[in-house]
N, C-alpha and C. Protein backbone atom coordinates (compact mmCIF):
# COMPACT_ATOMS: atom_id res chain seq x y z
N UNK A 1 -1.74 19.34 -23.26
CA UNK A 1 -2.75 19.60 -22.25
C UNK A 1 -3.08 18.32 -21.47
N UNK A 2 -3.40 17.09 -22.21
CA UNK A 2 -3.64 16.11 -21.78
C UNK A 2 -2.44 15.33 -20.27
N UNK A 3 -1.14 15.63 -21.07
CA UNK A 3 0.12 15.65 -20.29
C UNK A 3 0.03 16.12 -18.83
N UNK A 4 -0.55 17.60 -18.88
CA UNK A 4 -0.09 18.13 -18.18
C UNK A 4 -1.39 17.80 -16.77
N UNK A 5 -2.42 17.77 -17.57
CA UNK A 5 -3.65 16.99 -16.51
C UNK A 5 -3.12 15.51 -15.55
N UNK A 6 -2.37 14.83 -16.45
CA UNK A 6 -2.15 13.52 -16.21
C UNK A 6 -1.63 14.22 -14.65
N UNK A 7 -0.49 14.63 -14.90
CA UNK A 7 0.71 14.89 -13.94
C UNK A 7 -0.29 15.43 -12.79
N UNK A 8 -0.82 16.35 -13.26
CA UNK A 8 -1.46 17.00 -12.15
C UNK A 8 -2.28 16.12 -11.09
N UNK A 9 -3.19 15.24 -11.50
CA UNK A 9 -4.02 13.81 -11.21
C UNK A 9 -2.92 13.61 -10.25
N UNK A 10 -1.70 12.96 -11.00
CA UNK A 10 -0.92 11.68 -10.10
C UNK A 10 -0.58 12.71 -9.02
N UNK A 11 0.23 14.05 -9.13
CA UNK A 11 0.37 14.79 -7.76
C UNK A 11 -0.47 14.78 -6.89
N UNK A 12 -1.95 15.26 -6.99
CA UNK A 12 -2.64 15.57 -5.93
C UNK A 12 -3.37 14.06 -5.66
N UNK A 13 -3.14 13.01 -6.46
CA UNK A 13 -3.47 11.47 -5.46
C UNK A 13 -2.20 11.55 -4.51
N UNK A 14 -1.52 11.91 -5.04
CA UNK A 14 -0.03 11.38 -4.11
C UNK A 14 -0.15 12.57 -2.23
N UNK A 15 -0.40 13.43 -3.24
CA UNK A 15 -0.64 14.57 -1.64
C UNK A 15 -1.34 14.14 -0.99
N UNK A 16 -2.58 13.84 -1.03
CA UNK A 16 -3.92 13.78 -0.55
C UNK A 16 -3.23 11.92 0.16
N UNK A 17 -2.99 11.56 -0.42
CA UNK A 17 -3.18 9.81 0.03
C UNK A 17 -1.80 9.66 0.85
N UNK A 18 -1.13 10.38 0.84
CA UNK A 18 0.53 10.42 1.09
C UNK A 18 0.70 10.39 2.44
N UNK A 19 -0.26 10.78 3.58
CA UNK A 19 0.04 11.00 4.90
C UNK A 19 -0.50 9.34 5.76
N UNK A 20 -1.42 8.50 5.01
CA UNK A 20 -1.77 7.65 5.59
C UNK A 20 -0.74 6.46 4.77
N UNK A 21 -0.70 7.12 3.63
CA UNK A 21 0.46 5.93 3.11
C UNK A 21 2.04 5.99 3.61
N UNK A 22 2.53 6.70 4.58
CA UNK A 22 3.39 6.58 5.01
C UNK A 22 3.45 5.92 6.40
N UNK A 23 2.26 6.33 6.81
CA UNK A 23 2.09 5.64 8.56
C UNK A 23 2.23 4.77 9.06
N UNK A 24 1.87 3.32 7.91
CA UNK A 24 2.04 2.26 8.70
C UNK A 24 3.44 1.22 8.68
N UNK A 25 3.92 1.99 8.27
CA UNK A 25 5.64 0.86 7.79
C UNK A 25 6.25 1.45 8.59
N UNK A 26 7.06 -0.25 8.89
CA UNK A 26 8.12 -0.13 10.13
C UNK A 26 9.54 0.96 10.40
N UNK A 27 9.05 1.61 11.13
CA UNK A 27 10.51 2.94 10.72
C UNK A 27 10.32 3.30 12.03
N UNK A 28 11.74 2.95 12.51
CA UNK A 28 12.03 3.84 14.19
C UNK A 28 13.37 4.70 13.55
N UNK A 29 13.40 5.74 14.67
CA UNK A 29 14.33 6.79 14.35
C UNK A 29 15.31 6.49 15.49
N UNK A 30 16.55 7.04 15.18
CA UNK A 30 17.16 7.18 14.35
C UNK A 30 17.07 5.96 12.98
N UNK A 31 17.36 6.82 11.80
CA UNK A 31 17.50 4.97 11.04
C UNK A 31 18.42 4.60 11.18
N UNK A 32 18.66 3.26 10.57
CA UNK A 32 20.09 2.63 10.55
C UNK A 32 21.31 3.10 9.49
N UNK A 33 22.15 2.48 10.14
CA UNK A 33 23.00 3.70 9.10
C UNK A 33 23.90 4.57 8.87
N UNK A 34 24.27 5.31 8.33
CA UNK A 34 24.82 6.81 8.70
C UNK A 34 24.57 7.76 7.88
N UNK A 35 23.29 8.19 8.20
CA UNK A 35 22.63 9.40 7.73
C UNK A 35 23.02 10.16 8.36
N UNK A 36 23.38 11.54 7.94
CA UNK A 36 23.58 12.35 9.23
C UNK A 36 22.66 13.46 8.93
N UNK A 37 21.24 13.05 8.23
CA UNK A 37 20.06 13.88 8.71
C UNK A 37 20.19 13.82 10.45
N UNK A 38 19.29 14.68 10.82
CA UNK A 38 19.13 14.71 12.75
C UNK A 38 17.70 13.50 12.30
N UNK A 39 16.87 13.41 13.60
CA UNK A 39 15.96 12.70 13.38
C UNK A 39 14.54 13.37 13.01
N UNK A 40 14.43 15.05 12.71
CA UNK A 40 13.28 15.63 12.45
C UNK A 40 13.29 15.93 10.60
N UNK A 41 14.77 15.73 10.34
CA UNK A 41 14.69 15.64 8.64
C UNK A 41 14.43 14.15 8.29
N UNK A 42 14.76 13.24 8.83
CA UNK A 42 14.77 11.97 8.49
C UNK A 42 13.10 11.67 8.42
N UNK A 43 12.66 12.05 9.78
CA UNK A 43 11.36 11.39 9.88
C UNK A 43 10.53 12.42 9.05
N UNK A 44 10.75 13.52 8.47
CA UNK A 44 9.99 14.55 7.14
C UNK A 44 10.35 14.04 5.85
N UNK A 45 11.44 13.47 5.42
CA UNK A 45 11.92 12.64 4.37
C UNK A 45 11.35 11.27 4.61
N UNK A 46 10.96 10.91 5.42
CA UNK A 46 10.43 9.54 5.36
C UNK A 46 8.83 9.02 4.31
N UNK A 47 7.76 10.26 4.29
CA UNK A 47 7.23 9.84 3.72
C UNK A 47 7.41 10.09 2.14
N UNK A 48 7.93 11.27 1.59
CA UNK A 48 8.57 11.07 -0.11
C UNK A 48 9.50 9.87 -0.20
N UNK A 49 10.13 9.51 0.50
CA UNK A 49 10.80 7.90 0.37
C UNK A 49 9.90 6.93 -0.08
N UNK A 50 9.12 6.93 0.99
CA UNK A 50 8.14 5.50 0.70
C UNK A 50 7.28 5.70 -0.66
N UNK A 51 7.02 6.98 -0.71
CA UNK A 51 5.91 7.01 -2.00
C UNK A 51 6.62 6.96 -3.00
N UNK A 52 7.86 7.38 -3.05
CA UNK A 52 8.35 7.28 -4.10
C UNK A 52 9.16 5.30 -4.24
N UNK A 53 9.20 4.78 -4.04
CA UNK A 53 9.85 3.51 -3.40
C UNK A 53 8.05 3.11 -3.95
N UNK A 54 7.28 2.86 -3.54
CA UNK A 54 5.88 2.96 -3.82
C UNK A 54 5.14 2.49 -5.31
N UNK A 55 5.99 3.39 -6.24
CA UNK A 55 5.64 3.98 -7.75
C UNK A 55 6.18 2.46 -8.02
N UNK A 56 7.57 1.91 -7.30
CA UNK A 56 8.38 0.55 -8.32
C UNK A 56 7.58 0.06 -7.72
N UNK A 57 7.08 -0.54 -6.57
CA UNK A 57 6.74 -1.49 -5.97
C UNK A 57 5.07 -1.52 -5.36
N UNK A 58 4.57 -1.30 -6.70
CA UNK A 58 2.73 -1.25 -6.54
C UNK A 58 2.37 -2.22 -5.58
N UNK A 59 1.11 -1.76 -4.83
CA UNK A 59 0.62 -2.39 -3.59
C UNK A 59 1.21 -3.45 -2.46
N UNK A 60 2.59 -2.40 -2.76
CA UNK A 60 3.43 -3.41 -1.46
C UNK A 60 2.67 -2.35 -0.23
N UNK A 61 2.70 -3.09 0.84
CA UNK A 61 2.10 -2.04 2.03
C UNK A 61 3.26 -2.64 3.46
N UNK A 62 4.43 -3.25 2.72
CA UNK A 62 5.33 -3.95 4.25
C UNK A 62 6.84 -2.88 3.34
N UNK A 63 7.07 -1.84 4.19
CA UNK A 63 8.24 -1.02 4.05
C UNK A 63 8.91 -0.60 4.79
N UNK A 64 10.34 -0.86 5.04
CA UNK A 64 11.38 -0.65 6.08
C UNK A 64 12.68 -0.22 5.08
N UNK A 65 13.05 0.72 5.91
CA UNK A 65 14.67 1.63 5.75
C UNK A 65 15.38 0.57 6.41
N UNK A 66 16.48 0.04 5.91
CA UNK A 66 17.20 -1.18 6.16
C UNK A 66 18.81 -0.64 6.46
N UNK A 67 18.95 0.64 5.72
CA UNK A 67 20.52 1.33 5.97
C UNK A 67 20.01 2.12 4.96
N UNK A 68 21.20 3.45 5.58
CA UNK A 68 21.50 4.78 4.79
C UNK A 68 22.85 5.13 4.94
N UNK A 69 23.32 5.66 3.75
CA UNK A 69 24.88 6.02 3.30
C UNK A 69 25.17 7.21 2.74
N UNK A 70 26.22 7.84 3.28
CA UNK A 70 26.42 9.64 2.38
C UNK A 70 27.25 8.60 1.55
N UNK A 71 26.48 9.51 0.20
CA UNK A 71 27.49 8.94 -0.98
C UNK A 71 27.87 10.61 -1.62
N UNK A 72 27.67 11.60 -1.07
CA UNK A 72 28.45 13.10 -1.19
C UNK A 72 28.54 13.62 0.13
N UNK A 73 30.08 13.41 0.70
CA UNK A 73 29.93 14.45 2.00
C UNK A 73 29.26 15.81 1.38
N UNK A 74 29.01 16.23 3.21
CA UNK A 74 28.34 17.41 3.45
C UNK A 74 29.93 18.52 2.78
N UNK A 75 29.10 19.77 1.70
CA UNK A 75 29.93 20.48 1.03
C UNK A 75 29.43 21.80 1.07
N UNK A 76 30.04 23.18 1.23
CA UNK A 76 29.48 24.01 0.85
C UNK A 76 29.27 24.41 2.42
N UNK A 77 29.78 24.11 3.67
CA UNK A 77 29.03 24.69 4.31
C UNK A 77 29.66 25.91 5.04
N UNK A 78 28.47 26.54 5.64
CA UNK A 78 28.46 27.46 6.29
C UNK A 78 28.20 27.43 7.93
N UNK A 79 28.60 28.28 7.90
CA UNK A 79 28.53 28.34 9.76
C UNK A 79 28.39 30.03 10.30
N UNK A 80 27.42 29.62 11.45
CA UNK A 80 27.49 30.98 12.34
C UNK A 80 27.98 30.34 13.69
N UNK A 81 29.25 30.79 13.88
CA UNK A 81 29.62 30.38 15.17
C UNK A 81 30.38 29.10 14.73
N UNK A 82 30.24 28.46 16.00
CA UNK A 82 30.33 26.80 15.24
C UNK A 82 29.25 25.96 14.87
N UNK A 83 27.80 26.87 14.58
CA UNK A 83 27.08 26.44 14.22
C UNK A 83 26.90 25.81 12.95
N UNK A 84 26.49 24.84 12.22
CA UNK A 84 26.54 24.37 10.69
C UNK A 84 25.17 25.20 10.31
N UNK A 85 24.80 25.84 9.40
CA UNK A 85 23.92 26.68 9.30
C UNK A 85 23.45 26.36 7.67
N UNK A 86 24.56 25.97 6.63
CA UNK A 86 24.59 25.65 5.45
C UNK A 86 25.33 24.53 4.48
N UNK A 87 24.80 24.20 3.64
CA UNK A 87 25.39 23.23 3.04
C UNK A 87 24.23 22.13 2.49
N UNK A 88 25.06 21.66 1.68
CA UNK A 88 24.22 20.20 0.74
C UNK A 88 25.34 18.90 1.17
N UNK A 89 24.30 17.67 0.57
CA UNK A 89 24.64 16.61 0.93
C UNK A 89 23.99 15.64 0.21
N UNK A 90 24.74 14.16 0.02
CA UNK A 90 23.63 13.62 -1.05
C UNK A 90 23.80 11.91 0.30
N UNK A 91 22.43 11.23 0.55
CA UNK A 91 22.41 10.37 1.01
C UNK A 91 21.68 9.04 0.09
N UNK A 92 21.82 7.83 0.35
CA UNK A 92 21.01 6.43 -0.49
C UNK A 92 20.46 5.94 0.70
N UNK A 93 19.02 5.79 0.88
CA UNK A 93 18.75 5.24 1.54
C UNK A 93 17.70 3.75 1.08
N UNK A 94 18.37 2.70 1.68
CA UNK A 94 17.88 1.34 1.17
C UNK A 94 16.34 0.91 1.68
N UNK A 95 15.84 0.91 1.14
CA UNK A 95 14.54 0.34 1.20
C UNK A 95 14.09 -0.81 0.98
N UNK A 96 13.55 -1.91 2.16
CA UNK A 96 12.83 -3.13 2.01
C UNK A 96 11.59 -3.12 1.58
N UNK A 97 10.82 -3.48 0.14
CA UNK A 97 9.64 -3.27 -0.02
C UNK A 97 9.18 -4.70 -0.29
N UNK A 98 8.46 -5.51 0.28
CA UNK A 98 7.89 -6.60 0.28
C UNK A 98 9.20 -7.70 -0.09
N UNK A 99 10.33 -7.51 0.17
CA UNK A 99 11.25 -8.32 0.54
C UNK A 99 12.66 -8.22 -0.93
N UNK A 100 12.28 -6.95 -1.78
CA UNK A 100 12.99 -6.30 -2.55
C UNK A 100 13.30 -5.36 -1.91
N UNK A 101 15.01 -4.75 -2.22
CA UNK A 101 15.41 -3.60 -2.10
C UNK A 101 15.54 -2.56 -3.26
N UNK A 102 14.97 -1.48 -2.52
CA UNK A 102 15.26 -0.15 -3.55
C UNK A 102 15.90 0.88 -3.00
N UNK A 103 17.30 0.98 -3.84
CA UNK A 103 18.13 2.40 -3.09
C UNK A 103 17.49 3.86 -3.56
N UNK A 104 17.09 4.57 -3.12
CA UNK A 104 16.70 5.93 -3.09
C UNK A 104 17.78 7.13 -2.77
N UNK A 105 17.98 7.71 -3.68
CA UNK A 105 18.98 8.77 -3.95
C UNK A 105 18.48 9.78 -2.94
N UNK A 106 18.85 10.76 -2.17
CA UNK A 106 18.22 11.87 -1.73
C UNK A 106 19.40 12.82 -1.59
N UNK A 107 18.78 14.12 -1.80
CA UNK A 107 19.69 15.13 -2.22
C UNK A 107 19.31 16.07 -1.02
N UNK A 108 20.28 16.64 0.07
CA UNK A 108 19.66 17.66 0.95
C UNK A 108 20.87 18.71 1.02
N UNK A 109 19.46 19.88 1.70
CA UNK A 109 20.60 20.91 1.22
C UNK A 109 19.72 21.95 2.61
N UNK A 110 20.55 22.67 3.14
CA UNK A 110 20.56 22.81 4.66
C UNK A 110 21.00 24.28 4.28
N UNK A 111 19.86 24.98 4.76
CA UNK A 111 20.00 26.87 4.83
C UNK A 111 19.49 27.43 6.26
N UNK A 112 20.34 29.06 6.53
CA UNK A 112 19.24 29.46 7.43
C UNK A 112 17.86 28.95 7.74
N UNK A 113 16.89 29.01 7.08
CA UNK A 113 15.66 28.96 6.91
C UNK A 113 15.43 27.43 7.35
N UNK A 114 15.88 26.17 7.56
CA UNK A 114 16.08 25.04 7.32
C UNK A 114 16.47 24.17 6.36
N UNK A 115 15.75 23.03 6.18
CA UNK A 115 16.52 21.80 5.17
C UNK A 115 15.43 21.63 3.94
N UNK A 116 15.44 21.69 2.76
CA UNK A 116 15.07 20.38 2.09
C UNK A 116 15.27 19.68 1.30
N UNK A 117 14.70 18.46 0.74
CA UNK A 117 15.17 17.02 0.32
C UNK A 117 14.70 17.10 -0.84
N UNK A 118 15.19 16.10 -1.39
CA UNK A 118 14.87 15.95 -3.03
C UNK A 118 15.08 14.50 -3.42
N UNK A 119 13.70 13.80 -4.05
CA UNK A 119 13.54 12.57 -3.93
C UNK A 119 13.13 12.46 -5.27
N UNK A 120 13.34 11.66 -6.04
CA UNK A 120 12.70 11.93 -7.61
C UNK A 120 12.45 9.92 -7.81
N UNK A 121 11.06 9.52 -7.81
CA UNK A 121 11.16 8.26 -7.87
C UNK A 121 11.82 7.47 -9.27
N UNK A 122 12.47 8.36 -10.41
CA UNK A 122 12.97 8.20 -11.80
C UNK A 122 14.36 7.25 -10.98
N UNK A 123 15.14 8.02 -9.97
CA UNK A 123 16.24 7.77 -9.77
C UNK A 123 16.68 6.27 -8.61
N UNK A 124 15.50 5.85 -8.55
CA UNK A 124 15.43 4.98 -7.78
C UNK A 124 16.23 3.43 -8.16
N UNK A 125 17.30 2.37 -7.75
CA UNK A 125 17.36 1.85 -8.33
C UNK A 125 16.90 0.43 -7.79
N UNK A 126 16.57 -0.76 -8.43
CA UNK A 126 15.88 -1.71 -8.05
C UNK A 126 17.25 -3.13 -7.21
N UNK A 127 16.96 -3.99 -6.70
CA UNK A 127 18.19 -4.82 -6.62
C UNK A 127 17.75 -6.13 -6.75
C-alpha cells in the first residue's frame, strides 16, 4: 500500500509540475539530428524527455537536445496510399543537462489514430 502511494505522489508531482518544467530549456525545432519524428511529435516528446533526464540530474534547470539517432528503423509499417499511416520506431536522444550527457531511449509507434512515445527514466544512460 505504502508502495503504491509513493508512486502515485511522484506521478501527480510530475503531471502537475511537468508543463512549467519543460518550458524553459533551450530546444528549437527541428532538433538536431536525425529524428524522423515531424516537429509536432518531437516538440510533445520533449517534455517526458526532460523530466525524465530530470530524475538523474536533480535541480539541473540548463537542458538542451544536443543530437538524436534511429537506433531501430521505422518497421511494421503501414500505408494508405502512399501515405505512412503505421509503424514503430526506436530513437536516442542526447541530452545536455548542466554540462553532462544523458542518452534517452524513446520508443514510438505511429497508428491511424496518431503517435505515441515511450520514455521510461530507468533506461536512461549517463556519460
Amino acid at each position: 500500500m505504502i508502495k503504491k502511494l509513493f508512486i502515485a505522489i511522484v506521478c501527480i508531482t510530475f503531471s502537475v509540475g511537468g508543463y512549467v518544467f519543460a518550458q524553459g530549456y533551450d530546444t528549437s525545432l527541428p532538433l538536431p539530428g536525425e529524428s524522423v519524428a515531424n516537429k509536432k511529435l518531437q516538440y510533445d516528446t520533449l517534455r517526458p524527455v526532460y523530466m525524465a533526464v530530470g530524475t538523474k540530474a536533480a535541480n539541473c534547470k540548463n537542458m538542451k537536445i544536443v543530437n538524436t539517432k534511429v537506433t531501430k528503423q521505422p518497421y511494421n509499417l503501414k500505408y494508405r496510399g502512399q501515405q505512412v499511416v503505421g509503424g514503430l520506431w526506436e530513437e536516442l536522444w542526447s541530452v545536455n543537462a548542466c554540462s553532462k550527457i544523458y542518452d534517452v531511449p524513446i520508443k514510438f509507434i505511429l497508428d491511424e489514430t496518431g503517435a505515441t512515445y515511450m520514455v521510461s527514466p530507468k533506461n536512461i544512460i549517463s556519460k
